[in-house]
Protein backbone atom coordinates (compact mmCIF):
# COMPACT_ATOMS: atom_id res chain seq x y z
CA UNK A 1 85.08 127.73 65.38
CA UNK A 2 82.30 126.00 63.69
CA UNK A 3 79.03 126.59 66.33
CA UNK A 4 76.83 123.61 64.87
CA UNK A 5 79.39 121.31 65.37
CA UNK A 6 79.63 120.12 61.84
CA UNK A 7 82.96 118.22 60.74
CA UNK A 8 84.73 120.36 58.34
CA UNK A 9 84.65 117.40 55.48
CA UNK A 10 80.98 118.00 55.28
CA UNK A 11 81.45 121.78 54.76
CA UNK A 12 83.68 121.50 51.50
CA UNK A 13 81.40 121.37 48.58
CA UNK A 14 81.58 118.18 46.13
CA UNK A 15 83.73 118.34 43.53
CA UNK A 16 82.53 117.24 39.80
CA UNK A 17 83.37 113.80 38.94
CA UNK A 18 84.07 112.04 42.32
CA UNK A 19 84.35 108.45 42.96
CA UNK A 20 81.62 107.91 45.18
CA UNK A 21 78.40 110.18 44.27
CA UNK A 22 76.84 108.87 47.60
CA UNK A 23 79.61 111.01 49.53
CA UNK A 24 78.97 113.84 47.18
CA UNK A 25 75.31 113.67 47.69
CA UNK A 26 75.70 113.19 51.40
CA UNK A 27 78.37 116.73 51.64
CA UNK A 28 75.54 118.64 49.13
CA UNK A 29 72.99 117.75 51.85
CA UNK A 30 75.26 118.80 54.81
CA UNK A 31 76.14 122.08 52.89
CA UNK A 32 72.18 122.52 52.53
CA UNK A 33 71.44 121.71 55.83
CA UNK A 34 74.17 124.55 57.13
CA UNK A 35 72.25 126.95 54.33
CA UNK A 36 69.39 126.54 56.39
CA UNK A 37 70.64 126.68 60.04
CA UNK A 38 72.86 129.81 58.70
CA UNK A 39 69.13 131.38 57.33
CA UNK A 40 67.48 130.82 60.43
CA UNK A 41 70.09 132.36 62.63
CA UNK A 42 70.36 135.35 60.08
CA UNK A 43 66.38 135.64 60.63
CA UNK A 44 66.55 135.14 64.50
CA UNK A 45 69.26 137.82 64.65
CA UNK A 46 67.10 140.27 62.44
CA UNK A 47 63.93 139.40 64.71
CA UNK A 48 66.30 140.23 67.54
CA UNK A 49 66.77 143.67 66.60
CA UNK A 50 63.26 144.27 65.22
CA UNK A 51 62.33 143.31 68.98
CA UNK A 52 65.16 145.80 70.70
CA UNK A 53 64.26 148.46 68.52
CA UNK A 54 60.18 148.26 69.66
CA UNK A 55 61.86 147.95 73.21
CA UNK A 56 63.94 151.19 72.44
CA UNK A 57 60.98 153.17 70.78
CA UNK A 58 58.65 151.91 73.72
CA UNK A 59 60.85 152.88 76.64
CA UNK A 60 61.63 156.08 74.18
CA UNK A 61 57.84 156.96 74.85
CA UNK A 62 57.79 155.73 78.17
CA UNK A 63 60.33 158.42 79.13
CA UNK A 64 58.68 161.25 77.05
CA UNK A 65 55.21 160.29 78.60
CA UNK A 66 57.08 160.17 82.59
CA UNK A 67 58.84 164.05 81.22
CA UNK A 68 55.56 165.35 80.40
CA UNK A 69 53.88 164.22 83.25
CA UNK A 70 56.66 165.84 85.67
CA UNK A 71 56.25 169.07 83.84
CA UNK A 72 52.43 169.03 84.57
CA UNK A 73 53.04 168.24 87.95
CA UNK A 74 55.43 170.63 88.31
CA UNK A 75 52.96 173.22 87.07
CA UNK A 76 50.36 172.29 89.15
CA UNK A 77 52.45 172.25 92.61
CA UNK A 78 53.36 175.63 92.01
CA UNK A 79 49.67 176.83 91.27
CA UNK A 80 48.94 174.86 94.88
CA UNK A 81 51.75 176.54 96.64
CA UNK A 82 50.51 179.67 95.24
CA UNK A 83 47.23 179.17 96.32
CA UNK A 84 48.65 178.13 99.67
CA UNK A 85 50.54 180.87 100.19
CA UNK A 86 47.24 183.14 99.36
CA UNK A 87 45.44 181.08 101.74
CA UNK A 88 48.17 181.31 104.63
CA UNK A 89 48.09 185.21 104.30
CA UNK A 90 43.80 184.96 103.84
CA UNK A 91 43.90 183.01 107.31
CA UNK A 92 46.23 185.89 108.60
CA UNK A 93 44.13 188.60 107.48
CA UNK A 94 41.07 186.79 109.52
CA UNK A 95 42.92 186.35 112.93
CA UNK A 96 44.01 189.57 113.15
CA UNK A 97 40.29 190.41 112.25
CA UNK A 98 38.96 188.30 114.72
CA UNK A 99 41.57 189.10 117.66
CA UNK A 100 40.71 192.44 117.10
CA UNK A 101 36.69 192.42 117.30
CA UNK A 102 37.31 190.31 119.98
CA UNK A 103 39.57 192.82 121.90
CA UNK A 104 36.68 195.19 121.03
CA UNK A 105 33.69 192.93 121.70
CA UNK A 106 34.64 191.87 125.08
CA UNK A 107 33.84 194.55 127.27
CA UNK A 108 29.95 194.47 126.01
CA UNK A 109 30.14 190.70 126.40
CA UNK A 110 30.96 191.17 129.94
CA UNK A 111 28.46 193.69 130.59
CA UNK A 112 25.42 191.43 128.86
CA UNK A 113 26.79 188.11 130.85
CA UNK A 114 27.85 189.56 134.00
CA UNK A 115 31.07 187.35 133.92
CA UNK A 116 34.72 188.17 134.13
CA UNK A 117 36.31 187.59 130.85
CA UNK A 118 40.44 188.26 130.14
CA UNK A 119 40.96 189.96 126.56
CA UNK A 120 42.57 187.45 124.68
CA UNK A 121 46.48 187.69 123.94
CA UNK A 122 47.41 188.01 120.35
CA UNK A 123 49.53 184.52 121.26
CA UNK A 124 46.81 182.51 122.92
CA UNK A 125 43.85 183.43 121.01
CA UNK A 126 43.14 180.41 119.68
CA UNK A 127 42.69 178.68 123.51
CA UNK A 128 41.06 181.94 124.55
CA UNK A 129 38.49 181.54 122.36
CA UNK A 130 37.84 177.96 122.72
CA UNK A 131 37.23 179.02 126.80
CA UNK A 132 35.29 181.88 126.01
CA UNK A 133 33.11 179.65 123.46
CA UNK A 134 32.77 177.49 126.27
CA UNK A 135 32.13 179.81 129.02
CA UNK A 136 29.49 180.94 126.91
CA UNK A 137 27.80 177.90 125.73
CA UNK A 138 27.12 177.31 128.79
CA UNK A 139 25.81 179.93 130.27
CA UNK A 140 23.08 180.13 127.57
CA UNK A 141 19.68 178.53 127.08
CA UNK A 142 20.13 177.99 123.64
CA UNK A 143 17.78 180.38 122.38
CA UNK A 144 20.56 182.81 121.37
CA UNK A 145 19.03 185.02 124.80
CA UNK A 146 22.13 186.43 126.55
CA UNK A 147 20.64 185.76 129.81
CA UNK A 148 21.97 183.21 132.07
CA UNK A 149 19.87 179.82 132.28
CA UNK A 150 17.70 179.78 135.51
CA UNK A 151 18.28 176.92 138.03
CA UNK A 152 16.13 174.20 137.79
CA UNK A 153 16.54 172.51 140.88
């Protein structure tokens, strides 16, 4: 199957001593001409695999560059979940703190304020405090004095 659609005369080289050295010269030409065509598709294929072989190498490094970067990701989500973890526990530590001083706290609270204040349940203490932050905010004059305001109508 001849892909540059040449005619097969034109392919057969000339033979010493023809009749017609025209026709010779014209089949030397044509057997040139397929020379060069047959170069430049050898070259083209070679450039070909120059260029898949940079593709290769570059996708190559692509993948080594995306494996190293998972690795120090992975690395630094455990150090994170570690330190999340210590935090969770830290956070722990301080609301049992806190639900304790405040179990311990209260009654003297009472006392200074004059007001009837629930302990806080180990459960709720997070809405119990906001109410007795509240409770307490306003009952002060904002001069860190632990009386109650005065009227001022």
């Amino acid at each position: 199957m001849d892909i540059w659609n040449t005619s097969p005369a034109l392919a057969v080289p000339a033979v010493q001593g023809e009749a017609n050295p025209g026709l010779a010269l014209a089949r030397r030409d044509s057997v040139t001409q397929l020379d060069e065509r047959e170069l430049k598709r050898e070259r083209r294929k070679q450039s070909n695999r120059e260029s898949a072989r940079r593709s290769r190498l570059r996708k190559q490094q692509e993948c080594e560059e995306l494996a190293r970067k998972v690795a120090d990701l992975t690395t630094e989500n455990s150090a994170l979940r570690a330190e999340l973890d210590n935090l969770r526990k830290a956070c722990q530590d301080m609301e049992a703190e806190n639900s304790r001083l405040l179990v311990s706290t209260v009654p003297s609270v009472t006392t200074t304020l004059g007001m009837s204040i629930e302990p806080p349940k180990a459960q709720q203490h997070h809405d119990d405090e906001g109410q007795l932050h509240k409770k307490s905010s306003n009952n002060s004059n904002g001069k860190g004095s632990h009386k109650p305001e005065a009227n001022t109508r």
